[in-house]
Structures are given as structure tokens and as C-alpha cells.
C-alpha atoms as a PDB file:
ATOM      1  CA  UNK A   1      21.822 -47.500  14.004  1.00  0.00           C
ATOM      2  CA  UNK A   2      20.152 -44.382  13.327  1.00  0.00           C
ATOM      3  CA  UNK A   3      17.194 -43.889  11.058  1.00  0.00           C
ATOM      4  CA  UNK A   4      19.498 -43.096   8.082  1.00  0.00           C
ATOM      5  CA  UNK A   5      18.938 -44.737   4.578  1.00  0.00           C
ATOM      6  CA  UNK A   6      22.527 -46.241   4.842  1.00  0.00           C
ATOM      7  CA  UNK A   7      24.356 -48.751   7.847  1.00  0.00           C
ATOM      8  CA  UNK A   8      27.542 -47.302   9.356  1.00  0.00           C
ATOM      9  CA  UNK A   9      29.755 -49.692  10.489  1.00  0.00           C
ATOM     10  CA  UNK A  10      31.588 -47.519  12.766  1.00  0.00           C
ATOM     11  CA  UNK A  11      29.791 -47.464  15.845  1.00  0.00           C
ATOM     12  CA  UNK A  12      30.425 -49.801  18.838  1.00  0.00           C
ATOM     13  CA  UNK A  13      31.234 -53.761  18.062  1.00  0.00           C
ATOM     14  CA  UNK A  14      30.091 -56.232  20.065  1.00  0.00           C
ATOM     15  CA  UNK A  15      31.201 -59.771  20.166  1.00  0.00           C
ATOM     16  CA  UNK A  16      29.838 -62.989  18.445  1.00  0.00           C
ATOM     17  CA  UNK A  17      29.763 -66.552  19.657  1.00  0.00           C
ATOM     18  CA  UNK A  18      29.762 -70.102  17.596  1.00  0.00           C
ATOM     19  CA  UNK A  19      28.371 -69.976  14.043  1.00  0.00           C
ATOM     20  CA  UNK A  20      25.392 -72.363  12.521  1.00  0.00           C
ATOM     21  CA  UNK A  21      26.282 -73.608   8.983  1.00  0.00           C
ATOM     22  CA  UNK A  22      23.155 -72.984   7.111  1.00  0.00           C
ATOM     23  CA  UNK A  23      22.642 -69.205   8.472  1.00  0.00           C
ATOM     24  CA  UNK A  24      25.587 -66.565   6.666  1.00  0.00           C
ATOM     25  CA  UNK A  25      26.385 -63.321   5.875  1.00  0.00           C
ATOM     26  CA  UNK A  26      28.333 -61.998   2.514  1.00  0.00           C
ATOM     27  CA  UNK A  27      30.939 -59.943   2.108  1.00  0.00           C
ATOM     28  CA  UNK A  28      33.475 -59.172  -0.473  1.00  0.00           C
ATOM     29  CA  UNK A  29      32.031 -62.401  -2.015  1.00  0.00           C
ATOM     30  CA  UNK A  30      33.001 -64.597   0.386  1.00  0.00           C
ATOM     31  CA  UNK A  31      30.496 -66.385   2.430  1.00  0.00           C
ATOM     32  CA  UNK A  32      30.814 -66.272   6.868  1.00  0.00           C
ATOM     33  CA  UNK A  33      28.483 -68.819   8.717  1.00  0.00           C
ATOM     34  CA  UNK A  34      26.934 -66.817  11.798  1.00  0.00           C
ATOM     35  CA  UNK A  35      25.321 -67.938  15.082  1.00  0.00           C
ATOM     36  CA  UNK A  36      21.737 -68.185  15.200  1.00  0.00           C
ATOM     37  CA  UNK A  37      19.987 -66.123  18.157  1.00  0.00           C
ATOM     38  CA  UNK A  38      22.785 -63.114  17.693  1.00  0.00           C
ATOM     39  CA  UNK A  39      22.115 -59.670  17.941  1.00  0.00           C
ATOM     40  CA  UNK A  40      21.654 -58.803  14.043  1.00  0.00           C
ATOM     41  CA  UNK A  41      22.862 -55.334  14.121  1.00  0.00           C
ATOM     42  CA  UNK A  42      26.198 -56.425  16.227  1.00  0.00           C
ATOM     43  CA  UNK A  43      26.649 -59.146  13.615  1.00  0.00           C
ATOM     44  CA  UNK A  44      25.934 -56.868  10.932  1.00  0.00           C
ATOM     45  CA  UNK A  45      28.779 -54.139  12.647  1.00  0.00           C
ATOM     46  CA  UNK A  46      31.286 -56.617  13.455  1.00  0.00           C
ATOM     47  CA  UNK A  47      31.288 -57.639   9.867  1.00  0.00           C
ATOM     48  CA  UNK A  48      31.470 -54.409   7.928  1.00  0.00           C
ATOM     49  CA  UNK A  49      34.126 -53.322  10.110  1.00  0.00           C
ATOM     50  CA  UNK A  50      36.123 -56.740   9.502  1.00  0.00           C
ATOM     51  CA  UNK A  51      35.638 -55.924   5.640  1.00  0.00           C
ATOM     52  CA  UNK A  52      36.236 -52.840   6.038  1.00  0.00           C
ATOM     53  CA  UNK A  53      33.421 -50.908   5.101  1.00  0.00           C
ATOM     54  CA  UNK A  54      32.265 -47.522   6.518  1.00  0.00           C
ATOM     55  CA  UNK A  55      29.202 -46.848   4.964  1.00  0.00           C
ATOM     56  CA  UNK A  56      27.196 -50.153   3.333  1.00  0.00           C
ATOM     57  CA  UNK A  57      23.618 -51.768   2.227  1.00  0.00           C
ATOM     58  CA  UNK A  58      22.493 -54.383   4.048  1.00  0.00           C
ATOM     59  CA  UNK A  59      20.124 -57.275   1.703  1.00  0.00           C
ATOM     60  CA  UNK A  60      18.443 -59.744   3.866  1.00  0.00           C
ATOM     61  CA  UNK A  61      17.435 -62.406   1.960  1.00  0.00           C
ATOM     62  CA  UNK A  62      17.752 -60.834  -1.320  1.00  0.00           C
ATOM     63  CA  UNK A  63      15.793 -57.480  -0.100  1.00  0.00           C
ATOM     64  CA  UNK A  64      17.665 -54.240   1.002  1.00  0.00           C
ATOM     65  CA  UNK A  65      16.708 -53.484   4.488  1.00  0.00           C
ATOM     66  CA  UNK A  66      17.076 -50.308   6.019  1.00  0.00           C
ATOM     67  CA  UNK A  67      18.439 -50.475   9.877  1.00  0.00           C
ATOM     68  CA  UNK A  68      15.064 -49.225  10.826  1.00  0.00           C
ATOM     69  CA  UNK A  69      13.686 -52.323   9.111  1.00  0.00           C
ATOM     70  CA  UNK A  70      16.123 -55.010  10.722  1.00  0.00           C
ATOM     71  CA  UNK A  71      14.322 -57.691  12.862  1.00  0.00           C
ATOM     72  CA  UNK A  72      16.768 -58.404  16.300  1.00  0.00           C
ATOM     73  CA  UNK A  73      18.160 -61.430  15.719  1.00  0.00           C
ATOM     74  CA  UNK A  74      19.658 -64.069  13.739  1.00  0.00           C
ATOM     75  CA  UNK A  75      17.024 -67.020  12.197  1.00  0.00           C
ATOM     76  CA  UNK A  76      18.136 -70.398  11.213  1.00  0.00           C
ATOM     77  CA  UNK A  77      18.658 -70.212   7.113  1.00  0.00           C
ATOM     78  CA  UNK A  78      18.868 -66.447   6.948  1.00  0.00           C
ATOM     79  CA  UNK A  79      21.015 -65.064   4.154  1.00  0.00           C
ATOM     80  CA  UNK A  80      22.547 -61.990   4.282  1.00  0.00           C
ATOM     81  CA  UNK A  81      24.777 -59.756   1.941  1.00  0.00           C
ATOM     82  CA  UNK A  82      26.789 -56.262   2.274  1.00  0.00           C
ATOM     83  CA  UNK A  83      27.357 -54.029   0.051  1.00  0.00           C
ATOM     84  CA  UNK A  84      29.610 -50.686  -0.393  1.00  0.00           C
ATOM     85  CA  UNK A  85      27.180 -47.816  -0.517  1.00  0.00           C
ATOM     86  CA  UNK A  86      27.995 -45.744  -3.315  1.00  0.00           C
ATOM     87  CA  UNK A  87      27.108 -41.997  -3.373  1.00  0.00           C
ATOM     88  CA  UNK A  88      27.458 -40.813  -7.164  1.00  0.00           C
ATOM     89  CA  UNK A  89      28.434 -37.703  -7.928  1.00  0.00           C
END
């Protein structure tokens, strides 16, 4: 992830083990339990690229983060929701 106010989900994916049931990420409106202690970011890419999104927001726990802003990894209970980024005009 580059310093860029947007996520690209097309960089490299990495792969993801066993989920926790409290700890998700949303997509589409559906709801995907993730595995606490995994690499955020490759969580994050995995996803977007699943959902098919190239360029997207990322809210952690209701807040837009930036990738510069992303703490490493997973945390038991942590919600988090992508978005299409829209560029009007």
C-alpha cells in the first residue's frame, strides 16, 4: 500500500487461515468472519479482490482509515467495512 488517499486491491494477495466469529470484514453488505492475528492489509487485499473492487475505502470500526493509518494485524472484535471509491466528475 502506498501512501495514496485510496486502497488498491490489485497488488499481491496473500493467503488467510481460520476465521474468529466476533472479528469481520464487510463487503457488498454481506458480513465475512476473519482470523484474528492476520496480516490486515493481506486481509484487506484478498477481500477487495474477491468483491471485486479495484480502487476502495477502508472504515475500521466506523472510521475511514487511510493505508498509511492501518495498524498490522487483526484484533479480536474488530469491525471492518469496504467501500467503492468513487471519483466524481
Amino acid at each position: 500500500m502506498e501512501n495514496q488517499g485510496y486502497w488498491d486491491g490489485n497488488e499481491e494477495r496473500e493467503e488467510m487461515g481460520d476465521s474468529n466469529l466476533n472479528t469481520y470484514i464487510r463487503v457488498n453488505g454481506s458480513d465475512r468472519q476473519i482470523e484474528v492475528g492476520a496480516s490486515l492489509v493481506s486481509v484487506i487485499k484478498e477481500t477487495a479482490r474477491d468483491a471485486g473492487l479495484g480502487k476502495f475505502r477502508v472504515f475500521l470500526d466506523g472510521q475511514e482509515i487511510r493505508p498509511s493509518e492501518a495498524p498490522d494485524q487483526i484484533t479480536e472484535g474488530m469491525g471492518l467495512e469496504l467501500r467503492p471509491y468513487d471519483i466524481a466528475g
